[in-house]
N, C-alpha and C. Protein backbone atom coordinates (compact mmCIF):
# COMPACT_ATOMS: atom_id res chain seq x y z
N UNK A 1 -105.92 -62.26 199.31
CA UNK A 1 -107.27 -61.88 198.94
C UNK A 1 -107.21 -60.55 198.19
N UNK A 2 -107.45 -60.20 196.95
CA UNK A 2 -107.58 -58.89 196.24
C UNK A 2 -108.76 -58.23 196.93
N UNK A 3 -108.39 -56.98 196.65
CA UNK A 3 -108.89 -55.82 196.50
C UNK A 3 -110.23 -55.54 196.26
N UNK A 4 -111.26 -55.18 196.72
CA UNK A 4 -112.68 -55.16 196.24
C UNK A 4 -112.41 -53.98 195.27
N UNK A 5 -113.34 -53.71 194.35
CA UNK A 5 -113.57 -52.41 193.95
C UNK A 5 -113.96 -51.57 194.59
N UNK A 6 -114.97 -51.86 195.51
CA UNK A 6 -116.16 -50.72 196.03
C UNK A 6 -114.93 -50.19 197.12
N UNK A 7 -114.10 -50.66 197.32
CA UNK A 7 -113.45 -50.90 198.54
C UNK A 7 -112.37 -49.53 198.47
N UNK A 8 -112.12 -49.37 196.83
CA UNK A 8 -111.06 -48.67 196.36
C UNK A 8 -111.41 -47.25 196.04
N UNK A 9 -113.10 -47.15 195.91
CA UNK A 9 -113.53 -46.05 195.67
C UNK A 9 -114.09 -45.34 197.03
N UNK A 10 -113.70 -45.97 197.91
CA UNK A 10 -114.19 -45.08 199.42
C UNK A 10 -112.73 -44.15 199.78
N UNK A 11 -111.71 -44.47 198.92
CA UNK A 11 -110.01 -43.50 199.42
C UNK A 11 -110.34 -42.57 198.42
N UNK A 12 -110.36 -41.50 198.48
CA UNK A 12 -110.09 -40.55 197.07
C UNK A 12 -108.65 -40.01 196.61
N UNK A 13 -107.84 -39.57 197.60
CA UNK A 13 -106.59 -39.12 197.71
C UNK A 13 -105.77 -39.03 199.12
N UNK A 14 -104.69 -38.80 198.97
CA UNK A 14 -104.19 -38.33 200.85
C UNK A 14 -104.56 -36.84 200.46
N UNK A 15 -103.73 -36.27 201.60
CA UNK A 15 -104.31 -34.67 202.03
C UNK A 15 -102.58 -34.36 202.48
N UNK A 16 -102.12 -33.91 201.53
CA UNK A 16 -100.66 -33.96 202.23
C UNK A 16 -100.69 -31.94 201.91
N UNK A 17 -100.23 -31.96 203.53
CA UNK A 17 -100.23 -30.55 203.76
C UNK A 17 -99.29 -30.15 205.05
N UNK A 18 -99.05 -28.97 205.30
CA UNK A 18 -98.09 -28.85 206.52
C UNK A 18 -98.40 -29.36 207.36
N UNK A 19 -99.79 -29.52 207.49
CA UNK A 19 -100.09 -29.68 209.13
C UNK A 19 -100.58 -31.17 209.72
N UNK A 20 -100.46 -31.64 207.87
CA UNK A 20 -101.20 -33.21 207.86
C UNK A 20 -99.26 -34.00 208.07
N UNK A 21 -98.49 -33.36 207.81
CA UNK A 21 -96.83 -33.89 207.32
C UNK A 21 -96.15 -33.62 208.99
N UNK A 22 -96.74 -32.83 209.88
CA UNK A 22 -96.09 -32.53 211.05
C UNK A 22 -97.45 -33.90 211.45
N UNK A 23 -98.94 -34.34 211.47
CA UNK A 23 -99.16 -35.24 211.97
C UNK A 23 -98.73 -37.10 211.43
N UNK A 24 -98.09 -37.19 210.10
CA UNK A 24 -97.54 -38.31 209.91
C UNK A 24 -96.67 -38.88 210.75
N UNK A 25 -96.05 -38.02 211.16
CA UNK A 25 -94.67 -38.65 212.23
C UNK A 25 -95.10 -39.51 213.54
N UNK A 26 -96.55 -38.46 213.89
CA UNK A 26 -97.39 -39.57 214.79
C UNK A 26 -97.98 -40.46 214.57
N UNK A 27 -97.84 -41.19 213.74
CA UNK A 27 -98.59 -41.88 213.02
C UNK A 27 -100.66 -41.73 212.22
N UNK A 28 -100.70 -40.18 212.38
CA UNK A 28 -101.62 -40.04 211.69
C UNK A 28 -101.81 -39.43 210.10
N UNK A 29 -102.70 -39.72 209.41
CA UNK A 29 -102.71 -39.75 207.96
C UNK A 29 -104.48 -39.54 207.59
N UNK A 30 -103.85 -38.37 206.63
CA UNK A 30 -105.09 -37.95 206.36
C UNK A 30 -105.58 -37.94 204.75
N UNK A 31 -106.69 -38.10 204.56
CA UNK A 31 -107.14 -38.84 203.50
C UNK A 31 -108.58 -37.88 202.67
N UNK A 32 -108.91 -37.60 201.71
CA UNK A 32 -110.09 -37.42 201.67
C UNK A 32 -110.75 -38.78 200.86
N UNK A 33 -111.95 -38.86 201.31
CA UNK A 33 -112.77 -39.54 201.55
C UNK A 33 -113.90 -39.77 200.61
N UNK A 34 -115.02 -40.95 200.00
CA UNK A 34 -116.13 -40.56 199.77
C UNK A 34 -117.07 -40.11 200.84
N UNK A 35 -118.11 -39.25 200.59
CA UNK A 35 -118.84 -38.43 201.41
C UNK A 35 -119.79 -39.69 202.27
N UNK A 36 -120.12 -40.89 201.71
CA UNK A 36 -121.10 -41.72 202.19
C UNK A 36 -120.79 -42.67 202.83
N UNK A 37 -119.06 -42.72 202.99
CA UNK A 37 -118.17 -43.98 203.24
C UNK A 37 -118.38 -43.50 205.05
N UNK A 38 -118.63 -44.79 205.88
CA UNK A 38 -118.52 -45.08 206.95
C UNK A 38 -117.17 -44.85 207.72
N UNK A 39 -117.28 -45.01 209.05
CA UNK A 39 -115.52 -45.04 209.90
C UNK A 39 -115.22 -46.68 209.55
N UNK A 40 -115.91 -47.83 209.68
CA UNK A 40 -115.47 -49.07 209.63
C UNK A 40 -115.35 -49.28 208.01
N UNK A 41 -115.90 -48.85 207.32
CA UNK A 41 -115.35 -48.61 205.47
C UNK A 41 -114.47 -47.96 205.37
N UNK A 42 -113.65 -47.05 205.92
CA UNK A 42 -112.72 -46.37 205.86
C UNK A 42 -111.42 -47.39 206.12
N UNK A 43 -111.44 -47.59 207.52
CA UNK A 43 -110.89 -48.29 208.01
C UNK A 43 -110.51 -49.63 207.24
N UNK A 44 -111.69 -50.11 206.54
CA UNK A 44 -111.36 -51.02 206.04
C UNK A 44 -110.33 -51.03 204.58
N UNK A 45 -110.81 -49.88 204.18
CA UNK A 45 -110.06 -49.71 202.92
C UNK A 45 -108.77 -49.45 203.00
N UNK A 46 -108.18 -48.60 204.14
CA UNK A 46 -106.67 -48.66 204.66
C UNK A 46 -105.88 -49.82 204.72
N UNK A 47 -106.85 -50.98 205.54
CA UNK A 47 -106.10 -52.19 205.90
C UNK A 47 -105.96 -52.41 204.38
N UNK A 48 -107.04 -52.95 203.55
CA UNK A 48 -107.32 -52.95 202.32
C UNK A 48 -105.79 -53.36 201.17
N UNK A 49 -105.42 -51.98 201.24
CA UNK A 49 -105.05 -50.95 200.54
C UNK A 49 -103.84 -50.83 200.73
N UNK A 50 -103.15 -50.34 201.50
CA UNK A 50 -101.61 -50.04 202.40
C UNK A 50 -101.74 -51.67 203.28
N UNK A 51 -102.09 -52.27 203.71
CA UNK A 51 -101.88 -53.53 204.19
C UNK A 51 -101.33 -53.09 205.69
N UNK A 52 -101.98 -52.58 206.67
CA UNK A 52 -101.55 -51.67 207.79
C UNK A 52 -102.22 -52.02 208.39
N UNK A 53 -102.14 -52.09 210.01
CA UNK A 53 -102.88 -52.21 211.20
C UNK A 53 -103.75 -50.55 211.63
N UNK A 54 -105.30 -50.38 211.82
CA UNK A 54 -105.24 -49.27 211.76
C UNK A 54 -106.00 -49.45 213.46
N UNK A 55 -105.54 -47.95 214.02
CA UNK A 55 -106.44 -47.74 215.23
C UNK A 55 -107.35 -47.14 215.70
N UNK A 56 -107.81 -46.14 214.91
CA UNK A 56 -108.69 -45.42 214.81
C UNK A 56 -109.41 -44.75 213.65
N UNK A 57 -110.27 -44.07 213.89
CA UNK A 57 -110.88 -43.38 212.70
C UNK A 57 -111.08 -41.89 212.76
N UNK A 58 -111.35 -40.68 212.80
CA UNK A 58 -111.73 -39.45 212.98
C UNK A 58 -111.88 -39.07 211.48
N UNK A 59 -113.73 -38.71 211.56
CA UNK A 59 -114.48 -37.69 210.05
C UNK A 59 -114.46 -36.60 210.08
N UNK A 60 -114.58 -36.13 209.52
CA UNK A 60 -114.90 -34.79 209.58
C UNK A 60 -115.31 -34.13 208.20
N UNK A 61 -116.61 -33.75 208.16
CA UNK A 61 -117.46 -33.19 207.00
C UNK A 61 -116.78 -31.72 206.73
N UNK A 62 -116.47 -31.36 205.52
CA UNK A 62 -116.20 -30.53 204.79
C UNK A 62 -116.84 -29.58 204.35
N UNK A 63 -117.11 -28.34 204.46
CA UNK A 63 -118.20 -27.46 203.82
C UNK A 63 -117.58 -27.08 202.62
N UNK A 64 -118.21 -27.08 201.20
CA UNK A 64 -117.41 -26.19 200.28
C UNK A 64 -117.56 -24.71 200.35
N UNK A 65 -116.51 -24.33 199.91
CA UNK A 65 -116.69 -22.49 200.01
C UNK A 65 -117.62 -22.33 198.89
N UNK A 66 -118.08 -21.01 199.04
CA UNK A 66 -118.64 -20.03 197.88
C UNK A 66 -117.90 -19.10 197.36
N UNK A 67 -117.61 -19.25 195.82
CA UNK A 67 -116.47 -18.78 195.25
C UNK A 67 -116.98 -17.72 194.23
N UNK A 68 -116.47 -16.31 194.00
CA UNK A 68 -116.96 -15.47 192.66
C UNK A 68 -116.49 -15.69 191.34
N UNK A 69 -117.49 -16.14 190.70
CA UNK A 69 -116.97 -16.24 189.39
C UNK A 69 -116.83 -14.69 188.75
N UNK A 70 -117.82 -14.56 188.79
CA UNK A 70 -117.37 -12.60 188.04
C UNK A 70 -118.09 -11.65 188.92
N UNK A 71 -118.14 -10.73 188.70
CA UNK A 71 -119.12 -9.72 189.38
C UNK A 71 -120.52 -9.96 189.44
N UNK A 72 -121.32 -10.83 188.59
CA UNK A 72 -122.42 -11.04 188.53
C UNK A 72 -123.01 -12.59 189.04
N UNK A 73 -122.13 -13.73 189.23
CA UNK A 73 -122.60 -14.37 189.69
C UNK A 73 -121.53 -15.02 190.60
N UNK A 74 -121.83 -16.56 191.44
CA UNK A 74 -121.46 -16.88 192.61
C UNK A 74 -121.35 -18.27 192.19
N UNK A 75 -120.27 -19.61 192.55
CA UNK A 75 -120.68 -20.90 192.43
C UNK A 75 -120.33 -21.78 193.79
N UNK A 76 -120.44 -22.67 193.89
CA UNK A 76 -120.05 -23.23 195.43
C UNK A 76 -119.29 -24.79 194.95
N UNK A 77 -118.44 -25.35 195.56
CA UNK A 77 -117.36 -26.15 195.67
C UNK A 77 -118.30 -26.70 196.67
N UNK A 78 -118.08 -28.35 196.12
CA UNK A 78 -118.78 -29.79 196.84
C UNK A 78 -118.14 -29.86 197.69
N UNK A 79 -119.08 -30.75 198.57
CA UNK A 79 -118.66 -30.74 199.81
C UNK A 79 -117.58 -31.67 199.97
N UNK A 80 -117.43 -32.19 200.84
CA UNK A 80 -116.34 -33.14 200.98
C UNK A 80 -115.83 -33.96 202.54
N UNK A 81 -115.42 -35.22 202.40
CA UNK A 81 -115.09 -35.41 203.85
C UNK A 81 -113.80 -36.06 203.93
N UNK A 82 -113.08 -35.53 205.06
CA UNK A 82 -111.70 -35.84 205.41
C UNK A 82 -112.13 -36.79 206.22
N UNK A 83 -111.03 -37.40 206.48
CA UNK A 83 -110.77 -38.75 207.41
C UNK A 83 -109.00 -38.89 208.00
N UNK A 84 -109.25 -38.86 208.86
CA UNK A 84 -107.68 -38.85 210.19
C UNK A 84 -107.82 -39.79 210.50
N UNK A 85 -106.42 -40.62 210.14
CA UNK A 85 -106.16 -42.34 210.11
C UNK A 85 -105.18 -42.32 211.52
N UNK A 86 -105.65 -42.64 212.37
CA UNK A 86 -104.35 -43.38 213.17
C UNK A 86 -103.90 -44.36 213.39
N UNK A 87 -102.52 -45.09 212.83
CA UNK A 87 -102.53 -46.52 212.98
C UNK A 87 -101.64 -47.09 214.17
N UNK A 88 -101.33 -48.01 214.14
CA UNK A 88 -100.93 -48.79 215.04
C UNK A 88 -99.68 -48.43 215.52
N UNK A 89 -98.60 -48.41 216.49
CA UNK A 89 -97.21 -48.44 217.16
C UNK A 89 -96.79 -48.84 215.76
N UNK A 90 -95.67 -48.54 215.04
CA UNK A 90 -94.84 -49.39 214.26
C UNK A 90 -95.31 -49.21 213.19
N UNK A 91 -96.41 -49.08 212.69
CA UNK A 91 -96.71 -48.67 211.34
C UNK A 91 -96.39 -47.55 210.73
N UNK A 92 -96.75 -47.81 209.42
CA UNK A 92 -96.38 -46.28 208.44
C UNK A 92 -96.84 -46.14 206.91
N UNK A 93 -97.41 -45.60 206.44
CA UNK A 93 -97.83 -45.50 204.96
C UNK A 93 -96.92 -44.60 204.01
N UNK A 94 -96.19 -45.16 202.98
CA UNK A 94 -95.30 -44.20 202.25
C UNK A 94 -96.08 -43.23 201.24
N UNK A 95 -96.55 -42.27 201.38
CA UNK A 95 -96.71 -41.35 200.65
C UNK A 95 -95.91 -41.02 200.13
N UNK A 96 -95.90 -40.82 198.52
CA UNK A 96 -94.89 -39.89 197.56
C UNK A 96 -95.86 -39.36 196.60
């Protein structure tokens, strides 16, 4: 069965970072997200996608910072939402 579209635009990227690379080994994987995408849309797009058994879901909403552009004014960075994949005993997603 292919791939939905809508399906492909709920993953935005992984989140590969120290602390996301010390949780891969446990089998968790972290992802950012569209902001409107559900835990069972998430979920789904993993299986989807990587073709993986998944076991859980964990969101977590993103605040953007407020950043100085010059001395005179201020802009702010969109928000954003992460998502912590845990999958199944035995699984694994190859990130490169």
């Amino acid at each position: 069965m292919p791939v939905q579209p809508e399906i492909l635009n709920v993953l935005k990227r992984p989140l590969i970072t120290e602390k996301s690379s010390v949780q891969m080994a446990d089998g968790v994987y972290a992802f950012e997200v569209d902001l409107n995408a559900n835990k069972l849309q998430i979920a789904q797009a993993v299986r989807d996608v990587f073709k993986v058994k998944v076991a859980g879901v964990r969101t977590i909403r993103m605040k953007g910072r407020k950043n100085r552009r010059n001395r005179y004014g201020y802009f702010n960075e969109s928000d954003w939402k992460k998502a912590l994949i845990t999958l199944e005993k035995g699984e694994s997603i190859e990130l490169t």
